[in-house]
C-alpha atoms as a PDB file:
ATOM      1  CA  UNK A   1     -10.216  -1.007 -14.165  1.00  0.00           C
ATOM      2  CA  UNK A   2      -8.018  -2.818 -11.163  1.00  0.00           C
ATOM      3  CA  UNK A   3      -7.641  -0.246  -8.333  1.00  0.00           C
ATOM      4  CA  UNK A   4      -5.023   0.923  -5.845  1.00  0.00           C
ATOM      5  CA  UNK A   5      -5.389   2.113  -2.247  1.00  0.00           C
ATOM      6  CA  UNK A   6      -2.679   3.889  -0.361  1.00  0.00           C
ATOM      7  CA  UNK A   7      -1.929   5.379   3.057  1.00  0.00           C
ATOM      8  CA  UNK A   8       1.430   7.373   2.492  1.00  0.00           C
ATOM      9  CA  UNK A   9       1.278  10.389   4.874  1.00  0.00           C
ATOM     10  CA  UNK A  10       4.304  11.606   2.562  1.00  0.00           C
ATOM     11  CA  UNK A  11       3.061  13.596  -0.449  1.00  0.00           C
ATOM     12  CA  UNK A  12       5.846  13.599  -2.791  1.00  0.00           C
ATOM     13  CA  UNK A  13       5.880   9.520  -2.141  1.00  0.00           C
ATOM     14  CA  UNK A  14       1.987   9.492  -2.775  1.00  0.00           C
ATOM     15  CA  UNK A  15       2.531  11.243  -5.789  1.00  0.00           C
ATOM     16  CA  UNK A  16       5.120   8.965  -7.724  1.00  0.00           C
ATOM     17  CA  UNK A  17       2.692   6.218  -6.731  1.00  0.00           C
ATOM     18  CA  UNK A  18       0.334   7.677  -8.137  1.00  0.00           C
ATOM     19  CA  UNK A  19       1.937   8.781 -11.544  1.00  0.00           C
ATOM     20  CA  UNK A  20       3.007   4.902 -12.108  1.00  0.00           C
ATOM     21  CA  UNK A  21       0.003   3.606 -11.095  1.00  0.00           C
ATOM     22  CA  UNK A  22      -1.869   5.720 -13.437  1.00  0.00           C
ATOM     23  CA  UNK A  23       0.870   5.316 -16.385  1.00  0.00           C
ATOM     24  CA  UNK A  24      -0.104   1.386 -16.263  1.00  0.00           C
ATOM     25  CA  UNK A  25      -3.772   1.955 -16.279  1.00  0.00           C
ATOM     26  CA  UNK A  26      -4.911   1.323 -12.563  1.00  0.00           C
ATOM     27  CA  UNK A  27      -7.025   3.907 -10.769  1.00  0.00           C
ATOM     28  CA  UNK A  28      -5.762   4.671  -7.395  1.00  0.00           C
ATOM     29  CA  UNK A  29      -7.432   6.371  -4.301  1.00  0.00           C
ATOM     30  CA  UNK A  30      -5.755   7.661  -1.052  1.00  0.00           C
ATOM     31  CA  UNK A  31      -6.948   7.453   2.342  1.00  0.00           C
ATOM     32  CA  UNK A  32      -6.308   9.537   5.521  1.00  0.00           C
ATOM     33  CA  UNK A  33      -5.237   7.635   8.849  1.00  0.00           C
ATOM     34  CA  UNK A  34      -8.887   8.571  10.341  1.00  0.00           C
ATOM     35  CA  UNK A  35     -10.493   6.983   7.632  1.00  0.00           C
ATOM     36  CA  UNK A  36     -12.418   3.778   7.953  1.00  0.00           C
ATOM     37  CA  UNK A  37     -10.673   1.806   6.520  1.00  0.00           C
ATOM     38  CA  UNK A  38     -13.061  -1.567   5.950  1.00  0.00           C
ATOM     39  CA  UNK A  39     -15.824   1.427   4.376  1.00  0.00           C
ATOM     40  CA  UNK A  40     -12.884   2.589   2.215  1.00  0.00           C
ATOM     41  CA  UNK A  41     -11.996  -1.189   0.871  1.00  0.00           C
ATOM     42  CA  UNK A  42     -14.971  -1.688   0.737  1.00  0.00           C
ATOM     43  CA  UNK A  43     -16.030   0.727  -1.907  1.00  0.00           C
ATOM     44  CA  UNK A  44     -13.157   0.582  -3.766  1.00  0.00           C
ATOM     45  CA  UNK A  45     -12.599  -2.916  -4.283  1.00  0.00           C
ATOM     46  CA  UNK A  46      -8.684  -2.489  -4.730  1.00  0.00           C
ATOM     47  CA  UNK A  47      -6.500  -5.550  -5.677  1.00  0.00           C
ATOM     48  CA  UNK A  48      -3.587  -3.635  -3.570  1.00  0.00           C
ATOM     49  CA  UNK A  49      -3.211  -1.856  -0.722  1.00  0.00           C
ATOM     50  CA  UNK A  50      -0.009   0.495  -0.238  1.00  0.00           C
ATOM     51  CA  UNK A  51       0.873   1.510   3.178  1.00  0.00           C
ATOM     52  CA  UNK A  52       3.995   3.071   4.462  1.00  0.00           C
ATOM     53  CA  UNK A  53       4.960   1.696   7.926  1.00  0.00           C
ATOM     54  CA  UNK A  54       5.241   5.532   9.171  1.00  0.00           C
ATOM     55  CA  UNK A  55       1.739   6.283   8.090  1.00  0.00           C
ATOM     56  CA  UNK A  56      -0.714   6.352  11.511  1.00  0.00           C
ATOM     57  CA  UNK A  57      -2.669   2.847  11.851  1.00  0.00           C
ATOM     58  CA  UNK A  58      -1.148   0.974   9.110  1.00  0.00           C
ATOM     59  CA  UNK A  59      -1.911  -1.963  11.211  1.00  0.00           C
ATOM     60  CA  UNK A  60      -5.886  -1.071  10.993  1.00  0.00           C
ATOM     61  CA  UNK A  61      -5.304  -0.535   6.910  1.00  0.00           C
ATOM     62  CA  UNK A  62      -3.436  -3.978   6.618  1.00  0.00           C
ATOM     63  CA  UNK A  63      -6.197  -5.845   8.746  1.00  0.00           C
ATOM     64  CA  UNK A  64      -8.836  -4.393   6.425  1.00  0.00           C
ATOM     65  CA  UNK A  65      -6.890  -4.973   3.378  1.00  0.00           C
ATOM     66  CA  UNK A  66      -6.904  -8.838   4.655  1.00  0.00           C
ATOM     67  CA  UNK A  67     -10.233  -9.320   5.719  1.00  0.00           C
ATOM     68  CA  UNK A  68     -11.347  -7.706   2.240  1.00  0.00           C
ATOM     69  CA  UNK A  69      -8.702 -10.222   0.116  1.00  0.00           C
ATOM     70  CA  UNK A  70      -6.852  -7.646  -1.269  1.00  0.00           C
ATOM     71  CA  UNK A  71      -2.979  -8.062  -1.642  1.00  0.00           C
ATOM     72  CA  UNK A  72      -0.819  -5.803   0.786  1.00  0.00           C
ATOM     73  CA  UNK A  73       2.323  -3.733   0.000  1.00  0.00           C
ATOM     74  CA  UNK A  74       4.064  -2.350   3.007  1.00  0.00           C
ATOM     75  CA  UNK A  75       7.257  -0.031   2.862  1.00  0.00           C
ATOM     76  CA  UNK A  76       9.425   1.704   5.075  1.00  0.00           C
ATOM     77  CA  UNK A  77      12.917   2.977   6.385  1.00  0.00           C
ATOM     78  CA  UNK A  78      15.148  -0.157   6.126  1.00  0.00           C
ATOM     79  CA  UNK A  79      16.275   1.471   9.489  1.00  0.00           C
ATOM     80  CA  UNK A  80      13.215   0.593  11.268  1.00  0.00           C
ATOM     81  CA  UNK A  81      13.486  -3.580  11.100  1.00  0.00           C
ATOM     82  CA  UNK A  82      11.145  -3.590  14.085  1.00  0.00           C
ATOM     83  CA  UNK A  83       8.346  -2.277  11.802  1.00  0.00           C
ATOM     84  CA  UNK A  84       9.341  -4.060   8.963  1.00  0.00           C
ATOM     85  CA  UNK A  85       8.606  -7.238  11.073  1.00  0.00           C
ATOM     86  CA  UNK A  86       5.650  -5.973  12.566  1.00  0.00           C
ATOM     87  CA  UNK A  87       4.212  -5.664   8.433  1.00  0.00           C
ATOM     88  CA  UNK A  88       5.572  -9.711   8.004  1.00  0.00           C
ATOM     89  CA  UNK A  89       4.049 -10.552  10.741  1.00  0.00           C
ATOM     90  CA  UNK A  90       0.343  -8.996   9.978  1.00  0.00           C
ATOM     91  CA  UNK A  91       0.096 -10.793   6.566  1.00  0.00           C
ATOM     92  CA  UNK A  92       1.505  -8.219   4.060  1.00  0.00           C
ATOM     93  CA  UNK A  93       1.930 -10.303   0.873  1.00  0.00           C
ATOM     94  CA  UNK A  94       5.985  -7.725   0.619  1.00  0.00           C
ATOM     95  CA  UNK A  95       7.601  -5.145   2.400  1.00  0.00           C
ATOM     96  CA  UNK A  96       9.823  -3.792   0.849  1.00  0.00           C
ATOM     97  CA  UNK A  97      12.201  -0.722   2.061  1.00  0.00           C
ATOM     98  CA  UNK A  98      11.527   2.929   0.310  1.00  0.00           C
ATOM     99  CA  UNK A  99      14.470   2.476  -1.439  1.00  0.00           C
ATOM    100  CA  UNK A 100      13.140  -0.897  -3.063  1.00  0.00           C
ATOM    101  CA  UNK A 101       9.978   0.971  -3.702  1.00  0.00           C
ATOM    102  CA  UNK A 102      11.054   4.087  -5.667  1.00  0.00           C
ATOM    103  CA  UNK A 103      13.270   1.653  -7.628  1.00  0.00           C
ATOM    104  CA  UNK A 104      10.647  -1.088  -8.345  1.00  0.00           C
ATOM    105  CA  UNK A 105       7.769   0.967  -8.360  1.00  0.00           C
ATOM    106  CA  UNK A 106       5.958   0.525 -11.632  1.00  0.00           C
ATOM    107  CA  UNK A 107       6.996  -3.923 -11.253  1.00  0.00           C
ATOM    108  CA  UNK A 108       6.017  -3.898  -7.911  1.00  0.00           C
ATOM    109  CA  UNK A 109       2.463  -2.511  -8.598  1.00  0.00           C
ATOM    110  CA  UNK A 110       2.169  -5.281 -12.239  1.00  0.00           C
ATOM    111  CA  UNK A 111       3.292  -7.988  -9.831  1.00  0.00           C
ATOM    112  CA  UNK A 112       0.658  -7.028  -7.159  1.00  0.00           C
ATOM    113  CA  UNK A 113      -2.410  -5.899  -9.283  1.00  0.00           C
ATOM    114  CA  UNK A 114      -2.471  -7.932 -11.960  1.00  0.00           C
ATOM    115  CA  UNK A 115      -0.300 -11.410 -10.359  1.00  0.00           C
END
């Protein structure tokens, strides 16, 4: 089964992720910003990594997520363009605002598990 890792501090967020992601047959695991998050990668193996650009060391998570090979979803406020950048600019394969997200969602997660 292809797997899912998120850091999304907001629960009701981390929730609809994790409905869709479940509805198209992924299994999905969250981590907390104190995590490791190279351990956490590790074990899980995930094709994608979800982080929201408000979520504490998203910049760690990405890193990991890259040195592991997995693909990397950012999202955020399409307010915060500074952040948005800062997600280009570490290697995230999209980053898309929330708004994108909750519209996208279940394409988003095909295109970036199984693409």
């Amino acid at each position: 089964m292809k797997s899912i890792v998120t850091l999304v501090p907001d629960l009701m967020f981390s929730t609809r992720i994790e409905d869709a992601a479940k509805q198209l047959g992924y299994s999905i695991a969250a981590l907390g910003a104190r995590e490791d998050f190279d351990a956490a990668i590790a074990r899980e193996q995930p094709a994608l990594v979800i982080v929201a650009l408000d979520a504490a060391n998203w910049e760690d998570a990405v890193a990991a997520a890259k040195r592991a090979g997995a693909r990397v979803l950012a999202f955020g406020s399409h307010k915060n363009v500074e952040a948005m950048q800062a997600a280009r600019a570490a290697g995230c394969n999209d980053v898309a605002a929330r708004s994108r997200m909750a519209a996208e969602l279940p394409n988003l997660l095909r295109k970036y598990v199984d693409g």
